[in-house]
N, C-alpha and C. Protein backbone atom coordinates (compact mmCIF):
# COMPACT_ATOMS: atom_id res chain seq x y z
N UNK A 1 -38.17 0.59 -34.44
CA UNK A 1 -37.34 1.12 -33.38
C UNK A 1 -35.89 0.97 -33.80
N UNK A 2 -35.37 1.99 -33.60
CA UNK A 2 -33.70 1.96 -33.63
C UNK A 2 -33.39 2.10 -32.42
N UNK A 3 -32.27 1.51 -31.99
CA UNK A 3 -31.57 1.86 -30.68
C UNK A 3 -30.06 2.09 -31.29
N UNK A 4 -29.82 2.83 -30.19
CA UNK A 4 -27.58 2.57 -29.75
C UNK A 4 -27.57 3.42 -28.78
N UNK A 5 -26.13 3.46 -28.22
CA UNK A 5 -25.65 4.16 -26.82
C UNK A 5 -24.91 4.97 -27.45
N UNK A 6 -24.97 6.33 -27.01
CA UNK A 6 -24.15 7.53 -27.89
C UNK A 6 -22.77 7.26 -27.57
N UNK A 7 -22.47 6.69 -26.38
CA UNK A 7 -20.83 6.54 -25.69
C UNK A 7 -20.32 5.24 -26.44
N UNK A 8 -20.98 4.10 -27.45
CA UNK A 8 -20.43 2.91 -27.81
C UNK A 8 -20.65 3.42 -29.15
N UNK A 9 -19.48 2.40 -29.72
CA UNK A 9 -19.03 2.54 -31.37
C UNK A 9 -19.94 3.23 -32.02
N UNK A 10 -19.48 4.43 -32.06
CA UNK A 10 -20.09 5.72 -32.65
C UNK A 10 -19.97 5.56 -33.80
N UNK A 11 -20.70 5.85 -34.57
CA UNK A 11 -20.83 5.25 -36.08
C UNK A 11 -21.08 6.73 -37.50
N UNK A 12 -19.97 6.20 -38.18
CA UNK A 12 -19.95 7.60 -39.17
C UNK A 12 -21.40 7.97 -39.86
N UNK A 13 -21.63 8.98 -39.90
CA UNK A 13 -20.57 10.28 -39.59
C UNK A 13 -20.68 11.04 -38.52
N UNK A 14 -21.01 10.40 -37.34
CA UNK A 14 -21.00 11.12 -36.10
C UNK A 14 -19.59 10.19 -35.95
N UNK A 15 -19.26 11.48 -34.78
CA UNK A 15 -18.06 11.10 -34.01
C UNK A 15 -18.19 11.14 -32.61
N UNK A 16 -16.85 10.74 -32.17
CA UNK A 16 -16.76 10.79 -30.93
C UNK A 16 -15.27 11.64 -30.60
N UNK A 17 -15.14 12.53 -30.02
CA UNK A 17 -13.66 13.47 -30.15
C UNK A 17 -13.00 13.33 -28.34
N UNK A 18 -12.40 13.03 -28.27
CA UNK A 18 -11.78 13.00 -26.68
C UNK A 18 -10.39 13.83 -26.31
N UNK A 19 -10.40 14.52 -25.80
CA UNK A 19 -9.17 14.88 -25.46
C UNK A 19 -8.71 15.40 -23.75
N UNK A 20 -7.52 16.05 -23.53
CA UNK A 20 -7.32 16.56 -22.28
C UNK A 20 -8.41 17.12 -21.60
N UNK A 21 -8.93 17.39 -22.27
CA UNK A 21 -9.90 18.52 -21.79
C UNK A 21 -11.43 17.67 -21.41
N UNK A 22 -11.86 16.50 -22.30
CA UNK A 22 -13.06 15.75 -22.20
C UNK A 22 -13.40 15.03 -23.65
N UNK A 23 -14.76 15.34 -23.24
CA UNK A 23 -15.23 14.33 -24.81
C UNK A 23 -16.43 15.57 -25.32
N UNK A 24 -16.56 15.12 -27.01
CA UNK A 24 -17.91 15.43 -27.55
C UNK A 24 -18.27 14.72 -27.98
N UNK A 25 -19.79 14.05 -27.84
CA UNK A 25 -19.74 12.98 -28.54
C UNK A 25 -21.34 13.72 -29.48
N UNK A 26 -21.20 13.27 -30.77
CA UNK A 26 -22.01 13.61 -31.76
C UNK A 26 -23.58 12.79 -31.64
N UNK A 27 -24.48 13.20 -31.32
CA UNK A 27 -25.93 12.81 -31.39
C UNK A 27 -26.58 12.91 -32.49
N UNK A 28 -26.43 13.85 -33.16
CA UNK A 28 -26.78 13.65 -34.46
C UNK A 28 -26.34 14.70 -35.56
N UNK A 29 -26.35 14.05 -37.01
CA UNK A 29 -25.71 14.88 -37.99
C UNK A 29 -26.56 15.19 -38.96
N UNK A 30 -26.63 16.45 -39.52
CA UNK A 30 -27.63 16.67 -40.56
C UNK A 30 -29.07 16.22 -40.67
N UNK A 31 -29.44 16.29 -39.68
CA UNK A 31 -31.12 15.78 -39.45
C UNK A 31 -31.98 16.99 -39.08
N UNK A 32 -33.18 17.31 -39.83
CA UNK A 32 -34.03 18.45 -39.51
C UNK A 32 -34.87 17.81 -37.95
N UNK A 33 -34.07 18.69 -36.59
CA UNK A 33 -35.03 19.05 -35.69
C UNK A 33 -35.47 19.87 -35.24
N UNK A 34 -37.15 19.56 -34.56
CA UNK A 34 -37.88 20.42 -34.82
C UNK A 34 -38.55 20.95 -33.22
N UNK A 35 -38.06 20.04 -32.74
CA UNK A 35 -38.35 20.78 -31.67
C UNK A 35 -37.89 19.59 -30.76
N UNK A 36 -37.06 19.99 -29.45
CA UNK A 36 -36.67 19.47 -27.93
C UNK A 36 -36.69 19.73 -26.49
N UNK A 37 -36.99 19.04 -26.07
CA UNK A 37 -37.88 18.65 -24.70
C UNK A 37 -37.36 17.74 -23.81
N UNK A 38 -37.08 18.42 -22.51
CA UNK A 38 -36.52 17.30 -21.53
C UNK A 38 -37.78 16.76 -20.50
N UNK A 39 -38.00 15.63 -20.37
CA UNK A 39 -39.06 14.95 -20.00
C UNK A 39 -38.26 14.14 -18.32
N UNK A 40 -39.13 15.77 -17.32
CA UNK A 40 -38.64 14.41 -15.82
C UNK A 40 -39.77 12.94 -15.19
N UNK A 41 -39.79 12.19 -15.02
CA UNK A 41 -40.84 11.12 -14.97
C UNK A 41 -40.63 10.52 -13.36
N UNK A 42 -41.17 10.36 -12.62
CA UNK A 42 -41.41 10.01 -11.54
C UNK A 42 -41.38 8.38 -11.65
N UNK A 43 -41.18 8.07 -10.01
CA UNK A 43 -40.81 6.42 -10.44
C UNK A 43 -42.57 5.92 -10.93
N UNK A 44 -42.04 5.00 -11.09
CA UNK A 44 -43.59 3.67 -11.66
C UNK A 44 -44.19 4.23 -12.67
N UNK A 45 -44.41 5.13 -13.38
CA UNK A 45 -45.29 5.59 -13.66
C UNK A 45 -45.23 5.30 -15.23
N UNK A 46 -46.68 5.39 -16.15
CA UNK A 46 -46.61 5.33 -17.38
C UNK A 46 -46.26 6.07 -18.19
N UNK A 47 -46.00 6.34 -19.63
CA UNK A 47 -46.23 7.40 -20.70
C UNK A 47 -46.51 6.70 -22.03
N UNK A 48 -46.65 7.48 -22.64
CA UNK A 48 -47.27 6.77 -24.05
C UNK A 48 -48.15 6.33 -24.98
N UNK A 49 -47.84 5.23 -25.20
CA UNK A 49 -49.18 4.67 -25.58
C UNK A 49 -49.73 5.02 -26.51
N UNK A 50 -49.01 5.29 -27.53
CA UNK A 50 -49.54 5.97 -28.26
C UNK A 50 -48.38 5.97 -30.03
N UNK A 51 -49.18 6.57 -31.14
CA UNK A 51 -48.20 6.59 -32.41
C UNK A 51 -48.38 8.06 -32.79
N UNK A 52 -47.41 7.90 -34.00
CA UNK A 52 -47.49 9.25 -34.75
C UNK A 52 -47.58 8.67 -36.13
N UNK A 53 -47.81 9.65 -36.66
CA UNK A 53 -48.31 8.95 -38.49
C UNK A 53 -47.49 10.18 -39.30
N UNK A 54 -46.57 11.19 -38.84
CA UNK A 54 -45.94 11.46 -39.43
C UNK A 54 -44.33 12.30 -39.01
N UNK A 55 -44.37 11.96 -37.11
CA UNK A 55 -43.81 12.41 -36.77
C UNK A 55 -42.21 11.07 -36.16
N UNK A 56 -41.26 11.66 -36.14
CA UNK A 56 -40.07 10.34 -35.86
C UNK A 56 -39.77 11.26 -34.16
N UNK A 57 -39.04 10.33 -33.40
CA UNK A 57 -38.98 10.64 -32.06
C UNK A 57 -37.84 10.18 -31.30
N UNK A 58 -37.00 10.69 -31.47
CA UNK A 58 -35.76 10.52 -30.44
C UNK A 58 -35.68 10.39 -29.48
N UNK A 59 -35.38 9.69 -28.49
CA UNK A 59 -35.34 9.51 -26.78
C UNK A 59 -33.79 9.23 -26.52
N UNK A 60 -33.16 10.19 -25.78
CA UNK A 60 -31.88 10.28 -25.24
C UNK A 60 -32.09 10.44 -23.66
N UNK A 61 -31.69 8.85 -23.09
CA UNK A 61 -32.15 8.54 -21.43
C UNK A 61 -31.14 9.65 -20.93
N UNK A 62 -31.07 10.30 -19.77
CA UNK A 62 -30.01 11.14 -19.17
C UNK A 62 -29.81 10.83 -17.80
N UNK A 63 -30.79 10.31 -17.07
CA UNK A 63 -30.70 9.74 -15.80
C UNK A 63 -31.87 8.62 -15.69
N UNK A 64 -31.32 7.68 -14.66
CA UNK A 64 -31.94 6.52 -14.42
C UNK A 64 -32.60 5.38 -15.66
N UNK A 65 -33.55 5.06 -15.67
CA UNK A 65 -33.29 3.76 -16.92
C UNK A 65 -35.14 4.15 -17.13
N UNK A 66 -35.74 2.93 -18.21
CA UNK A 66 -37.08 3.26 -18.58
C UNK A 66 -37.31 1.54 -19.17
N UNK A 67 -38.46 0.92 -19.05
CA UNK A 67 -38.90 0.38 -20.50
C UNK A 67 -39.44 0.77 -21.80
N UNK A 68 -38.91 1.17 -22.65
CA UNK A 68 -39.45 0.93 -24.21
C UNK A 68 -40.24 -0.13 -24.54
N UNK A 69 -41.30 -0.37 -24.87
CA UNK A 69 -42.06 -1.07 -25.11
C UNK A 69 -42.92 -0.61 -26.61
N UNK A 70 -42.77 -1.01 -27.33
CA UNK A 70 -42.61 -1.01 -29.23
C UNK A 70 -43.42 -1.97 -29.84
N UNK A 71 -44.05 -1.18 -30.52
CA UNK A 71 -45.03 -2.45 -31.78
C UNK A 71 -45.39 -1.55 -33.42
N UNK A 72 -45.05 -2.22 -34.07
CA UNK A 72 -45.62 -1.60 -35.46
C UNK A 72 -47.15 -1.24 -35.08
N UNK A 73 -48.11 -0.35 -36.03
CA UNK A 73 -49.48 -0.34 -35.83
C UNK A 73 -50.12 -1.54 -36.35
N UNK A 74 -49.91 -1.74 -37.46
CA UNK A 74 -50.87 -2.70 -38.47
C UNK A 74 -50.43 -4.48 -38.01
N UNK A 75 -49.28 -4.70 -36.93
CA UNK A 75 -49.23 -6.12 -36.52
C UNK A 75 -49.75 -6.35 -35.78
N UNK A 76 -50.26 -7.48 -35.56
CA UNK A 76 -51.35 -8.35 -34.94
C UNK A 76 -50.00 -8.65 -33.44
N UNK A 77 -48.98 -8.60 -33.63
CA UNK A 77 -47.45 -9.10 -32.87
C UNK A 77 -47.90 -8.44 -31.33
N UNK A 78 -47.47 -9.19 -30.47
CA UNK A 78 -47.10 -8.40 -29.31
C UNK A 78 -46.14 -7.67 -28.85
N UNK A 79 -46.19 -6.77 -28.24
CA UNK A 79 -45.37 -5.66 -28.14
C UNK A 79 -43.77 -5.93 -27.95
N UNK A 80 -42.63 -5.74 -27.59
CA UNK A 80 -41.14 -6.02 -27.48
C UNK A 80 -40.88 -4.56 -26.25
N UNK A 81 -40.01 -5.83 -26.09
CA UNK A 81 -39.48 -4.33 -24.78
C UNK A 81 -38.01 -4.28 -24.73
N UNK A 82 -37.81 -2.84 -24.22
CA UNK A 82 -36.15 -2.60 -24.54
C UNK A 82 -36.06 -2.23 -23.07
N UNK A 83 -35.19 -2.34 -22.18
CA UNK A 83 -34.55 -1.89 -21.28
C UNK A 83 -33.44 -0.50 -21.72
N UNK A 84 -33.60 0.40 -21.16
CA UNK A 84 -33.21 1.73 -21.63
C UNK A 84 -32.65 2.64 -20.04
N UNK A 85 -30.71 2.63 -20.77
CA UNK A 85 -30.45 3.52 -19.52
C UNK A 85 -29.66 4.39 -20.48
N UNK A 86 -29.41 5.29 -19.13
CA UNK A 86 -28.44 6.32 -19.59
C UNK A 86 -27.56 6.35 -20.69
N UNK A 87 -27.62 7.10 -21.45
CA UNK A 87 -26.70 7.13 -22.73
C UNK A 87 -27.67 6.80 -24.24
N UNK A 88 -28.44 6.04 -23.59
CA UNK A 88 -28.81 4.77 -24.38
C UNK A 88 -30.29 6.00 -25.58
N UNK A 89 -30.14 5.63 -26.31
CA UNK A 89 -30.96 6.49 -27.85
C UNK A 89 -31.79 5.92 -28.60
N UNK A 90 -32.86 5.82 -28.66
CA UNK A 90 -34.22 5.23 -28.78
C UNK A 90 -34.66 6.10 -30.16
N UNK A 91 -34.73 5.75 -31.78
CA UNK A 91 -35.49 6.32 -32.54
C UNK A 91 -36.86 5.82 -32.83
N UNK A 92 -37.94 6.48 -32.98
CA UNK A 92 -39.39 5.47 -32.98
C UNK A 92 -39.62 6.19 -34.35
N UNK A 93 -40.17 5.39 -35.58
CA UNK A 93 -40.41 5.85 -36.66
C UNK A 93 -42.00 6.10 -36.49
N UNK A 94 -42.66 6.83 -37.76
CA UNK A 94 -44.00 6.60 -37.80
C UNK A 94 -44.55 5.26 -38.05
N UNK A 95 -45.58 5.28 -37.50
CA UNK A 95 -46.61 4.63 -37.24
C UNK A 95 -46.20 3.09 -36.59
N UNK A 96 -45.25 3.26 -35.48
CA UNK A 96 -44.56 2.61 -34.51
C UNK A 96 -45.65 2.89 -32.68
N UNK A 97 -46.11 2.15 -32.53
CA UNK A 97 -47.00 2.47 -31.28
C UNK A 97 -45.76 1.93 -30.28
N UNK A 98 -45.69 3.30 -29.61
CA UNK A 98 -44.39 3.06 -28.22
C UNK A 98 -45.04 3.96 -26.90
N UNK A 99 -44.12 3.08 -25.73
CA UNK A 99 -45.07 3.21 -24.40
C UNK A 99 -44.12 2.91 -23.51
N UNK A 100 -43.91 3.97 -22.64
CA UNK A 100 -42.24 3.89 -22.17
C UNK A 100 -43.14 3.35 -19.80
N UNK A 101 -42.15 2.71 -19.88
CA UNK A 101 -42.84 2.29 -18.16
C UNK A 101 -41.31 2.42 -17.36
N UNK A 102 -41.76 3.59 -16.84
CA UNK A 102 -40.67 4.06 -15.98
C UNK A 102 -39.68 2.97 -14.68
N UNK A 103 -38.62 3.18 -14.37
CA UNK A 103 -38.73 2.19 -13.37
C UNK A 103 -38.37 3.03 -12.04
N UNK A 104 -38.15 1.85 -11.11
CA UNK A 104 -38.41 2.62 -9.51
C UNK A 104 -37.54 3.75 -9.51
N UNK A 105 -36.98 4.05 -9.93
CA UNK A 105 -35.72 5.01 -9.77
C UNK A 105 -36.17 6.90 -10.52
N UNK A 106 -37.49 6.49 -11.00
CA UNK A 106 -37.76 7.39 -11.71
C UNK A 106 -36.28 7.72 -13.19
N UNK A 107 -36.84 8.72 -13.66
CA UNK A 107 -35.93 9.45 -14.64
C UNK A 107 -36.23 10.23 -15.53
N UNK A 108 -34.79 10.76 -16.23
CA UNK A 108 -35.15 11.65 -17.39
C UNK A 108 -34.50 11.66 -18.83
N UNK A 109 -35.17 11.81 -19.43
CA UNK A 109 -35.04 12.14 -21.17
C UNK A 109 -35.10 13.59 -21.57
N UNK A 110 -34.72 13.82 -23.26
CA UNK A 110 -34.65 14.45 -23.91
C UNK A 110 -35.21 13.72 -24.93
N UNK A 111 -36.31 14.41 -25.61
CA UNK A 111 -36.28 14.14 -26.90
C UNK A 111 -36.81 14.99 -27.70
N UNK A 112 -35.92 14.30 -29.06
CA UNK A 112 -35.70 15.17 -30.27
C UNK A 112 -36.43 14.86 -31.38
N UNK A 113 -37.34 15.63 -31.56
CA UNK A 113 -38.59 15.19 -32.64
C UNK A 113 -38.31 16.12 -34.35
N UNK A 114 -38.30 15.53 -34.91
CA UNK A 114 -38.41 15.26 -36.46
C UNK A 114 -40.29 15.49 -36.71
N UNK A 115 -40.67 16.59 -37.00
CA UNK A 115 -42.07 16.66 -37.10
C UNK A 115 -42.49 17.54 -36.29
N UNK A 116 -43.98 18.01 -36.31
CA UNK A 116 -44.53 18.28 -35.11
C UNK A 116 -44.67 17.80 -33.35
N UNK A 117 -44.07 18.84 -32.63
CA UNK A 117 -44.64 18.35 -31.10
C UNK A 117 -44.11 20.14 -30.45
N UNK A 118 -44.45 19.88 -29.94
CA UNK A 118 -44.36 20.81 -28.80
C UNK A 118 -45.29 22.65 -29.13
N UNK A 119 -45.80 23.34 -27.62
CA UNK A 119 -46.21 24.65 -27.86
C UNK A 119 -47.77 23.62 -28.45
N UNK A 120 -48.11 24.76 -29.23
CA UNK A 120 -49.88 24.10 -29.64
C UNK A 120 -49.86 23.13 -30.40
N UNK A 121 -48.61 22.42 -31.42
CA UNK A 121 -48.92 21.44 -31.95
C UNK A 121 -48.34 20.02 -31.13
N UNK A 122 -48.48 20.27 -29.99
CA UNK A 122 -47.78 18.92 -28.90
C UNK A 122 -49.28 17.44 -29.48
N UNK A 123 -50.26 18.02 -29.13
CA UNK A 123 -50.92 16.33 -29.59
C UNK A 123 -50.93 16.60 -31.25
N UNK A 124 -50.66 17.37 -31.93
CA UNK A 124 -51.33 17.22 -33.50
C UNK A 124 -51.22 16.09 -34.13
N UNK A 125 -49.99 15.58 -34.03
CA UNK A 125 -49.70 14.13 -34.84
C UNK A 125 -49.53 12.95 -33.95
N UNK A 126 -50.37 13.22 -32.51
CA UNK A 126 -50.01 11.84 -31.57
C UNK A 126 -51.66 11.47 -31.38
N UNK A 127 -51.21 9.81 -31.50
CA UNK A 127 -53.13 8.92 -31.93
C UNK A 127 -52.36 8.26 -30.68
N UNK A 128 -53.31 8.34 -29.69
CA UNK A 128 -53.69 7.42 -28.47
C UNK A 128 -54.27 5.93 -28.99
N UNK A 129 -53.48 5.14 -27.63
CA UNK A 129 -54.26 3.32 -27.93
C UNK A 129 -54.04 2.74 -27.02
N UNK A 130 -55.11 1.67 -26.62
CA UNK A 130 -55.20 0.94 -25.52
C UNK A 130 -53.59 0.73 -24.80
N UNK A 131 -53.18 0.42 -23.97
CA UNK A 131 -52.28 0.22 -23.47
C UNK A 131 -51.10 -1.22 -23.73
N UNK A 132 -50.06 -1.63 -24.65
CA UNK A 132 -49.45 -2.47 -25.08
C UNK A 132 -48.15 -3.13 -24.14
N UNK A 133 -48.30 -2.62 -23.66
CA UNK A 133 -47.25 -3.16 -21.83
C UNK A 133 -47.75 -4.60 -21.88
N UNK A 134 -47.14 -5.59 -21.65
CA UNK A 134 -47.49 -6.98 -21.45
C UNK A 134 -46.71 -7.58 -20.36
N UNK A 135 -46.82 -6.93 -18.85
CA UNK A 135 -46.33 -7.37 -18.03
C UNK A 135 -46.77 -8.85 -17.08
């Protein structure tokens, strides 16, 4: 898992540009994506649960907050959890089993996938697994 907040110390070679007028702030530079998707989620509720074995996965929160909840496949480790709000940018590499648990407030994402997802290849590279939440 990678994290950062697109609005904090923006890190080269993305920028951050501000002026009279507002801001742009750079999400990403020179990276093949392949397809994006805004995801609305209702409060409580699960998603996830699941890896990819060749696909990487961006999560850019846009409203309200989420748990990230993250484990390599092949560790025996228990899962880690990230608290995730707005702004806030979540990369999951392959073969990273992640499982996002919404909170009361519901919310929404974007994400930006590196690989197959979406249209007919949405499950091709996603392997389902017991549930890793350790509440």
């Amino acid at each position: 898992m990678d994290y950062r907040n697109i609005r904090i110390k923006v890190k080269k070679p993305l920028q951050s540009i501000k002026d009279k007028r507002g801001s742009i702030i750079d999400i990403f530079y020179k990276q093949k994506i392949n397809h994006v998707a805004i995801i609305d989620s209702k409060p409580n509720t699960l998603r996830g649960n699941h890896y990819h074995k060749k696909t990487i996965q961006h999560m850019l929160i846009t409203q309200g907050s989420l748990e990230y909840w993250y484990k390599p496949l092949k560790k025996k480790t228990k899962a880690k959890k990230k608290l995730l709000r707005v702004g806030d940018l979540v990369s999951t590499p392959p073969y990273e089993i992640h499982a996002l648990k919404i909170t009361k407030e519901g919310n929404q994402f974007i994400v930006f996938t590196e690989g197959v997802r979406g249209g007919k290849d949405y499950e091709a590279d996603t392997f389902r697994v017991p549930s890793i939440i350790n509440d």
